[in-house]
PDB file of N, CA and C in Angstrom:
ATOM      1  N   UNK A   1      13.528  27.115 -11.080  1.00  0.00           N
ATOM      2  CA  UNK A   1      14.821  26.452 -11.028  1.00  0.00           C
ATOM      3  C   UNK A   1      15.349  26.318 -12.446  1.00  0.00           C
ATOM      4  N   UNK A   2      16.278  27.180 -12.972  1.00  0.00           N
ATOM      5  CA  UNK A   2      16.603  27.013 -13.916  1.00  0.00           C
ATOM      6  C   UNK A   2      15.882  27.636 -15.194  1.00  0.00           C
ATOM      7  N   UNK A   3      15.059  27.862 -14.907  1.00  0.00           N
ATOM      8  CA  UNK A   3      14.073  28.702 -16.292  1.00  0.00           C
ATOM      9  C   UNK A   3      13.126  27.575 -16.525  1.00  0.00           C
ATOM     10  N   UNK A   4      12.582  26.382 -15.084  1.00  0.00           N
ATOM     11  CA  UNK A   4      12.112  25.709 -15.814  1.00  0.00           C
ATOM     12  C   UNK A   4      11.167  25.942 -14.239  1.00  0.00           C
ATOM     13  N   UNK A   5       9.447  26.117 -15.194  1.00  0.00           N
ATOM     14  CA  UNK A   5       8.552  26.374 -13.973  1.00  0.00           C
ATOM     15  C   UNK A   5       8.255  24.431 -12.959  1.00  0.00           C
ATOM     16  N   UNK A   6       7.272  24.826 -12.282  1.00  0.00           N
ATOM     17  CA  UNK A   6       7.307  23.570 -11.219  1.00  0.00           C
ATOM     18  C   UNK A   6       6.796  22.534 -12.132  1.00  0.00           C
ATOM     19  N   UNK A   7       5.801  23.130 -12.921  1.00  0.00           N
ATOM     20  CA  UNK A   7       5.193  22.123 -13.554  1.00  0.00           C
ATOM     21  C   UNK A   7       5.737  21.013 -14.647  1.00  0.00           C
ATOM     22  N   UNK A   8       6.833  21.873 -15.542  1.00  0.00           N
ATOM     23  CA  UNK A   8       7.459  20.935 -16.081  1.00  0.00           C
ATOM     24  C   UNK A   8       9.065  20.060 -15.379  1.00  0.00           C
ATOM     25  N   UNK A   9       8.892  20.241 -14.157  1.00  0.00           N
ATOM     26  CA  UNK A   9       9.718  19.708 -13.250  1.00  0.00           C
ATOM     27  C   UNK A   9       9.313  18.825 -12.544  1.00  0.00           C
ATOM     28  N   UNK A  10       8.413  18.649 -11.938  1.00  0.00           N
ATOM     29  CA  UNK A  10       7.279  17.886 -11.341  1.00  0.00           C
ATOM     30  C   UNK A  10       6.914  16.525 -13.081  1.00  0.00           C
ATOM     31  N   UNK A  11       6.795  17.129 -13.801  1.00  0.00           N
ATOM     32  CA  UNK A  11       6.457  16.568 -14.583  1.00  0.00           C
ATOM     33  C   UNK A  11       7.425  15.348 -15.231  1.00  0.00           C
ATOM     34  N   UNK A  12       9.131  16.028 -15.688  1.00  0.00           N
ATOM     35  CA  UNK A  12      10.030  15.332 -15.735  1.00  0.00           C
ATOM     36  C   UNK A  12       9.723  14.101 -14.436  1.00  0.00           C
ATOM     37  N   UNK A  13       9.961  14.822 -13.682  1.00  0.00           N
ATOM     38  CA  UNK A  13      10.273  13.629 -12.368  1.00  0.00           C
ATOM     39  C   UNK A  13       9.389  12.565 -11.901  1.00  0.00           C
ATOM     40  N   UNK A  14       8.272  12.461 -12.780  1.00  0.00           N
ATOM     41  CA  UNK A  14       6.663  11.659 -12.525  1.00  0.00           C
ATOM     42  C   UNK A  14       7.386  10.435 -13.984  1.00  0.00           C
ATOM     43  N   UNK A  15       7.914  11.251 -14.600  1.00  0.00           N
ATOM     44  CA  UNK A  15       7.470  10.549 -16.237  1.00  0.00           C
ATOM     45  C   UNK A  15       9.548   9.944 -15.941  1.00  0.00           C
ATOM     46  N   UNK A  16      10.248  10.604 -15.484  1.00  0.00           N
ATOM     47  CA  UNK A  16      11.549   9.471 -15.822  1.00  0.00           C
ATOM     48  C   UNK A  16      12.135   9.407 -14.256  1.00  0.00           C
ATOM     49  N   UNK A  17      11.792   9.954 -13.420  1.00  0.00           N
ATOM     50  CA  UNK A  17      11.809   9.427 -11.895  1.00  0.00           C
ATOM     51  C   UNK A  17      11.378   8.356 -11.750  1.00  0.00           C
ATOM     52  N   UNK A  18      10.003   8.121 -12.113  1.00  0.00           N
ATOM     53  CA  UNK A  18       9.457   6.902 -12.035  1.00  0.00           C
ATOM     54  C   UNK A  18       9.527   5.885 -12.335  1.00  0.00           C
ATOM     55  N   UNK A  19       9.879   6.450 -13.834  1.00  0.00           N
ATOM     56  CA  UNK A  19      10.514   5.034 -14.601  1.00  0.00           C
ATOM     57  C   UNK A  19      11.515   4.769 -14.407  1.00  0.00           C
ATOM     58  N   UNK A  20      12.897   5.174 -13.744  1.00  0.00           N
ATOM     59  CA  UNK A  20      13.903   4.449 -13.598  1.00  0.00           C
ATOM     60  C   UNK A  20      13.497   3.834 -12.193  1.00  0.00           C
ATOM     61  N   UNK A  21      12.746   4.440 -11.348  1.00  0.00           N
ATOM     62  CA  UNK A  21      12.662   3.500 -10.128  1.00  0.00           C
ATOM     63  C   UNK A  21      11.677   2.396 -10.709  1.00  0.00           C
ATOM     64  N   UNK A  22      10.794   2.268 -11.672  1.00  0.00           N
ATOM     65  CA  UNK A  22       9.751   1.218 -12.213  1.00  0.00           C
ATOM     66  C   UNK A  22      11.237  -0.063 -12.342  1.00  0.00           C
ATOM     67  N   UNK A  23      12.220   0.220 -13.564  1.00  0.00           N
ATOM     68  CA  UNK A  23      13.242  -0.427 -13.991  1.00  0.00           C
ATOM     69  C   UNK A  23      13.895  -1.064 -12.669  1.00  0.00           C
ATOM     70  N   UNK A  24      14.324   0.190 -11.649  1.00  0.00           N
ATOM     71  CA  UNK A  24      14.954  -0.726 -10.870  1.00  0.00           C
ATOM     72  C   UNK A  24      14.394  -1.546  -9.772  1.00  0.00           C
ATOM     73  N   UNK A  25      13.060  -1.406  -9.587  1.00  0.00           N
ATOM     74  CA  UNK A  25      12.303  -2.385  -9.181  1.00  0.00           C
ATOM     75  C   UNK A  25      12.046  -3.969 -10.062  1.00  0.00           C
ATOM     76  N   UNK A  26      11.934  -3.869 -11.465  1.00  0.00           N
ATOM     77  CA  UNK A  26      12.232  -5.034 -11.954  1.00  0.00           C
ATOM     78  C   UNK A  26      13.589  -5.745 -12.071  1.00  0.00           C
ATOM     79  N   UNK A  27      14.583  -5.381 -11.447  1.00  0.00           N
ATOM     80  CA  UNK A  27      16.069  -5.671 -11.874  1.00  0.00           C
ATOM     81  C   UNK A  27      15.953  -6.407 -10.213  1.00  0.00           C
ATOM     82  N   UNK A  28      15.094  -6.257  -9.051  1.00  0.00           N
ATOM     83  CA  UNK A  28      14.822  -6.472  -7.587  1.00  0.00           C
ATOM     84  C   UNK A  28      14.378  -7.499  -7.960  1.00  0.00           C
ATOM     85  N   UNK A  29      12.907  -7.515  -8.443  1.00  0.00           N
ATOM     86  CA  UNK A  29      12.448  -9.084  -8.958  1.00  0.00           C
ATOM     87  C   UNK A  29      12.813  -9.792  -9.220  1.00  0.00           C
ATOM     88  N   UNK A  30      13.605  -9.582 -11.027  1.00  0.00           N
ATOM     89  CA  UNK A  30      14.620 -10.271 -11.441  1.00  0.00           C
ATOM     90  C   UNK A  30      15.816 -11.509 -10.294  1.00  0.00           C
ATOM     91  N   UNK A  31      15.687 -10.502  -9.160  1.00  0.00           N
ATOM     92  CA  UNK A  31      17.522 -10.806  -8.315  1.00  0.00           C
ATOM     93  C   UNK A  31      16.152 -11.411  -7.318  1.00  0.00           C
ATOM     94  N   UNK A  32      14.889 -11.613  -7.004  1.00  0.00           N
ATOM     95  CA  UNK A  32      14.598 -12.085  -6.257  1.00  0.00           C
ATOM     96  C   UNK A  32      13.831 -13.950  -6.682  1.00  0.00           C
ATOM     97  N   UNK A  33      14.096 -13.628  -7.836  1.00  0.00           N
ATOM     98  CA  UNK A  33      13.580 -14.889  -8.617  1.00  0.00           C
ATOM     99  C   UNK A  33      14.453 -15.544  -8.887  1.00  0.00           C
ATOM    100  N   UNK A  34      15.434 -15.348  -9.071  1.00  0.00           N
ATOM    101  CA  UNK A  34      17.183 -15.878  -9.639  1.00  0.00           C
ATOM    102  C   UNK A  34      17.319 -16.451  -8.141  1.00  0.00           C
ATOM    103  N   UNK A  35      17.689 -16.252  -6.582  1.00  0.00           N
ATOM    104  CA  UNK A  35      17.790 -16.150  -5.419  1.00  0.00           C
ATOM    105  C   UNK A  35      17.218 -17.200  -5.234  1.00  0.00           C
ATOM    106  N   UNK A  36      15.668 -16.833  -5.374  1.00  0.00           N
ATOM    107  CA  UNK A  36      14.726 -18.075  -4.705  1.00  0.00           C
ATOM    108  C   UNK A  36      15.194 -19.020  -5.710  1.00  0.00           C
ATOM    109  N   UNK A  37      15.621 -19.222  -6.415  1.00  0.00           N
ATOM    110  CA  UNK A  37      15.708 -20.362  -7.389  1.00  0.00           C
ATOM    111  C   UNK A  37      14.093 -21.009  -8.053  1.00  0.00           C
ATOM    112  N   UNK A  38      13.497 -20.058  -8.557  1.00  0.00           N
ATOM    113  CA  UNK A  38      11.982 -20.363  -8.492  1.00  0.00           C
ATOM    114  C   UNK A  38      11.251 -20.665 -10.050  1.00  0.00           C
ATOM    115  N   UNK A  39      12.473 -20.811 -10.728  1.00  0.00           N
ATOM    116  CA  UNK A  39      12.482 -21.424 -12.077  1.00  0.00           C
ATOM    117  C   UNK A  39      10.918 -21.119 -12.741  1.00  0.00           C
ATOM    118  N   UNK A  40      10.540 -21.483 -14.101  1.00  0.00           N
ATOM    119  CA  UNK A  40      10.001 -20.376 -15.096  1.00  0.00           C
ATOM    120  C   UNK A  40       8.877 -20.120 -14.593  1.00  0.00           C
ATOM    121  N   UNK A  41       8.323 -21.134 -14.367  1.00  0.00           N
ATOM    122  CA  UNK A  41       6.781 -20.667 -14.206  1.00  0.00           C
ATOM    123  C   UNK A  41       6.606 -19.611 -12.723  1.00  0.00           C
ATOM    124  N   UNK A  42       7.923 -19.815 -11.616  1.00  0.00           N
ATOM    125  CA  UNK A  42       7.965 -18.819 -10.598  1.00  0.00           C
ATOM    126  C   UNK A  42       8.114 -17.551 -11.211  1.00  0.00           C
ATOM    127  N   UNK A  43       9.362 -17.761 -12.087  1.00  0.00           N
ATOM    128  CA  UNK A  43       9.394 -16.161 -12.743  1.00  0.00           C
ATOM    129  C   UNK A  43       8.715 -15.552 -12.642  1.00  0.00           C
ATOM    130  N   UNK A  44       7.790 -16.243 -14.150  1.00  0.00           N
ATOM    131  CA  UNK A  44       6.669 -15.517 -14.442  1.00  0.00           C
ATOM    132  C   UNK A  44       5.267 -14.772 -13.890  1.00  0.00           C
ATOM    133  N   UNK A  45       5.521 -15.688 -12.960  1.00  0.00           N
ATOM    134  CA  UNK A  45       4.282 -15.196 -11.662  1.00  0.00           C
ATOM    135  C   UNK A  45       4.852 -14.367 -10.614  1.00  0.00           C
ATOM    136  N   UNK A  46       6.180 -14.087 -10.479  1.00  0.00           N
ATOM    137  CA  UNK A  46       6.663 -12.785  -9.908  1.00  0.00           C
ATOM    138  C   UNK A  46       6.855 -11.770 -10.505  1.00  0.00           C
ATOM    139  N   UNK A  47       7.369 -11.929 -11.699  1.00  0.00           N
ATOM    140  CA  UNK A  47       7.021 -10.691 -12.522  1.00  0.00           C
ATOM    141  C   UNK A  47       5.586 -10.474 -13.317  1.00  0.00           C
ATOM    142  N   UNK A  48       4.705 -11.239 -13.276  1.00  0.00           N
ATOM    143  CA  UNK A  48       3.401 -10.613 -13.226  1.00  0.00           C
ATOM    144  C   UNK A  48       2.590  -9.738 -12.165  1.00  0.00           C
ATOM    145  N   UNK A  49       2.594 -10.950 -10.920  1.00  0.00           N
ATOM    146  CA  UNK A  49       1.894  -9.885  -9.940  1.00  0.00           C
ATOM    147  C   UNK A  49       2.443  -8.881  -8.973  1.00  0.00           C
ATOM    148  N   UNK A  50       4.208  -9.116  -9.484  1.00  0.00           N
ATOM    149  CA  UNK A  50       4.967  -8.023  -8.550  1.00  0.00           C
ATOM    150  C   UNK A  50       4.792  -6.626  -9.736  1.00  0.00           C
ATOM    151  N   UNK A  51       4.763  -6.934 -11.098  1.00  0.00           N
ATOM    152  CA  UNK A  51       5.263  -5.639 -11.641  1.00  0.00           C
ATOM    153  C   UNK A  51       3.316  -5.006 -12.595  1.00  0.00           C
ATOM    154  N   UNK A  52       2.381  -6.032 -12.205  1.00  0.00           N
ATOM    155  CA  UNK A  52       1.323  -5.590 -12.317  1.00  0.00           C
ATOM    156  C   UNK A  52       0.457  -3.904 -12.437  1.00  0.00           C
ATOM    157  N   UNK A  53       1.001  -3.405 -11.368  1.00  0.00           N
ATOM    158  CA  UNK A  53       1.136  -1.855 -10.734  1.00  0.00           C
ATOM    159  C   UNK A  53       1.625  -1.179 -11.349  1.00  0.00           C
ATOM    160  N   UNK A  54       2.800  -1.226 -12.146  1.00  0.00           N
ATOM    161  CA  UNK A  54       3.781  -0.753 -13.206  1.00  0.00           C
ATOM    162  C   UNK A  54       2.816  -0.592 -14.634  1.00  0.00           C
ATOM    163  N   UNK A  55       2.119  -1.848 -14.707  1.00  0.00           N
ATOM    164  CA  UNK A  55       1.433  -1.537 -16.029  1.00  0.00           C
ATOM    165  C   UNK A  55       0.959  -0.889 -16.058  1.00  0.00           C
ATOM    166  N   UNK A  56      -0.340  -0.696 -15.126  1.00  0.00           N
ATOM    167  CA  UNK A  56      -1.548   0.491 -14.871  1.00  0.00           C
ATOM    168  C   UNK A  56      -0.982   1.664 -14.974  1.00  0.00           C
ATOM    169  N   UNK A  57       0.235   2.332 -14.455  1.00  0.00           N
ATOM    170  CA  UNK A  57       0.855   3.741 -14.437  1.00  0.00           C
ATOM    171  C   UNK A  57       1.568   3.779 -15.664  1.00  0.00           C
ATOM    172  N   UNK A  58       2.126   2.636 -16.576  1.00  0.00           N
ATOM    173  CA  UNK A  58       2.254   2.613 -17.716  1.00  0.00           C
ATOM    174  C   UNK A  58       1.011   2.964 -18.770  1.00  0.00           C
ATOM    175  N   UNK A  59      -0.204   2.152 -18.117  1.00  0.00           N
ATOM    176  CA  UNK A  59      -1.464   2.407 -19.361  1.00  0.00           C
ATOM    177  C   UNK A  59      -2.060   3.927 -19.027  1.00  0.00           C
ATOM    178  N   UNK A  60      -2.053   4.435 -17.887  1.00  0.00           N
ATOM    179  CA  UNK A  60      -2.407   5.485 -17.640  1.00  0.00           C
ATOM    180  C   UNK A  60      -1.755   6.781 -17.966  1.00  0.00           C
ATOM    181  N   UNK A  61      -0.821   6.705 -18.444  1.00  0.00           N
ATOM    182  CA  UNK A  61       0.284   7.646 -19.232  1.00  0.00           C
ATOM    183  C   UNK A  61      -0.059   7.388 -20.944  1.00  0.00           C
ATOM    184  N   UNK A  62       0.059   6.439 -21.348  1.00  0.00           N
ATOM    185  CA  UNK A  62      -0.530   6.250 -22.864  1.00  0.00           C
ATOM    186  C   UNK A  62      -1.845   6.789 -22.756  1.00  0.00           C
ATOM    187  N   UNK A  63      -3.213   6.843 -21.990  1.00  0.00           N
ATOM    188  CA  UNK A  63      -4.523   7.075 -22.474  1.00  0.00           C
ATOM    189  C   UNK A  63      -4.194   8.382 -22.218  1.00  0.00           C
ATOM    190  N   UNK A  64      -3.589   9.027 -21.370  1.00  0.00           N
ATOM    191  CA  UNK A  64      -3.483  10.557 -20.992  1.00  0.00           C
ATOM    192  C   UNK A  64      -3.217  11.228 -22.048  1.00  0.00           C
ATOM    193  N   UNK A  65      -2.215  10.447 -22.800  1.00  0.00           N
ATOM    194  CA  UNK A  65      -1.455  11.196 -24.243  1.00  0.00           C
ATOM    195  C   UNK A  65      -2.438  10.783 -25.423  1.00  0.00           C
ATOM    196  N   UNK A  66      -3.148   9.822 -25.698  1.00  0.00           N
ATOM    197  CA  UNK A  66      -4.032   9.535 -26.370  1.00  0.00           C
ATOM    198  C   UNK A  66      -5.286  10.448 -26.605  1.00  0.00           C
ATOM    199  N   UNK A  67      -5.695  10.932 -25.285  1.00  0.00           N
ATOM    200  CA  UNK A  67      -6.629  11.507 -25.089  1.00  0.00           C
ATOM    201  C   UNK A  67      -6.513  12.977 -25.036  1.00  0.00           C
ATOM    202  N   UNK A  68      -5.187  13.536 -24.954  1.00  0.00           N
ATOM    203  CA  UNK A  68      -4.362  14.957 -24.707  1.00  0.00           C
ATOM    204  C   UNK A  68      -4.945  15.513 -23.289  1.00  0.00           C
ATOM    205  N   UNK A  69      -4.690  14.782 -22.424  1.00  0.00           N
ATOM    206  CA  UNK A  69      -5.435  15.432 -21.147  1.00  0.00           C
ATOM    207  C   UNK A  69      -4.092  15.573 -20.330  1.00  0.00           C
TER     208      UNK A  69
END
């Protein structure tokens, strides 16, 4: 597609597909914490264990590149 094989297409779409759906999943949180009216310490505990999952695929992209694998 384009002069560009699957792999670096697949690849785009893992590395900024993801991350804009990562983003607009926190902008959900955000609007679900504001909503509940669940003030700081709710915040914080919705955006910890809602966006938790996000980190790991975040840390797992840094050791990949760290490691050149």
């Amino acid at each position: 597609m384009f002069g560009f094989t699957e792999e670096q297409v697949s690849e785009f779409g893992v590395t900024f597909g993801l991350g804009a759906f990562m983003l607009f999943m926190l902008f959900i949180i955000g609007e679900l914490a504001y909503r509940s009216k669940a003030g700081k310490v709710g915040t914080f505990v919705l955006f910890f264990v809602l966006a938790f999952g996000m980190i790991g695929f975040i840390a797992k992209n840094i050791i990949q590149k760290m490691w050149g694998i």
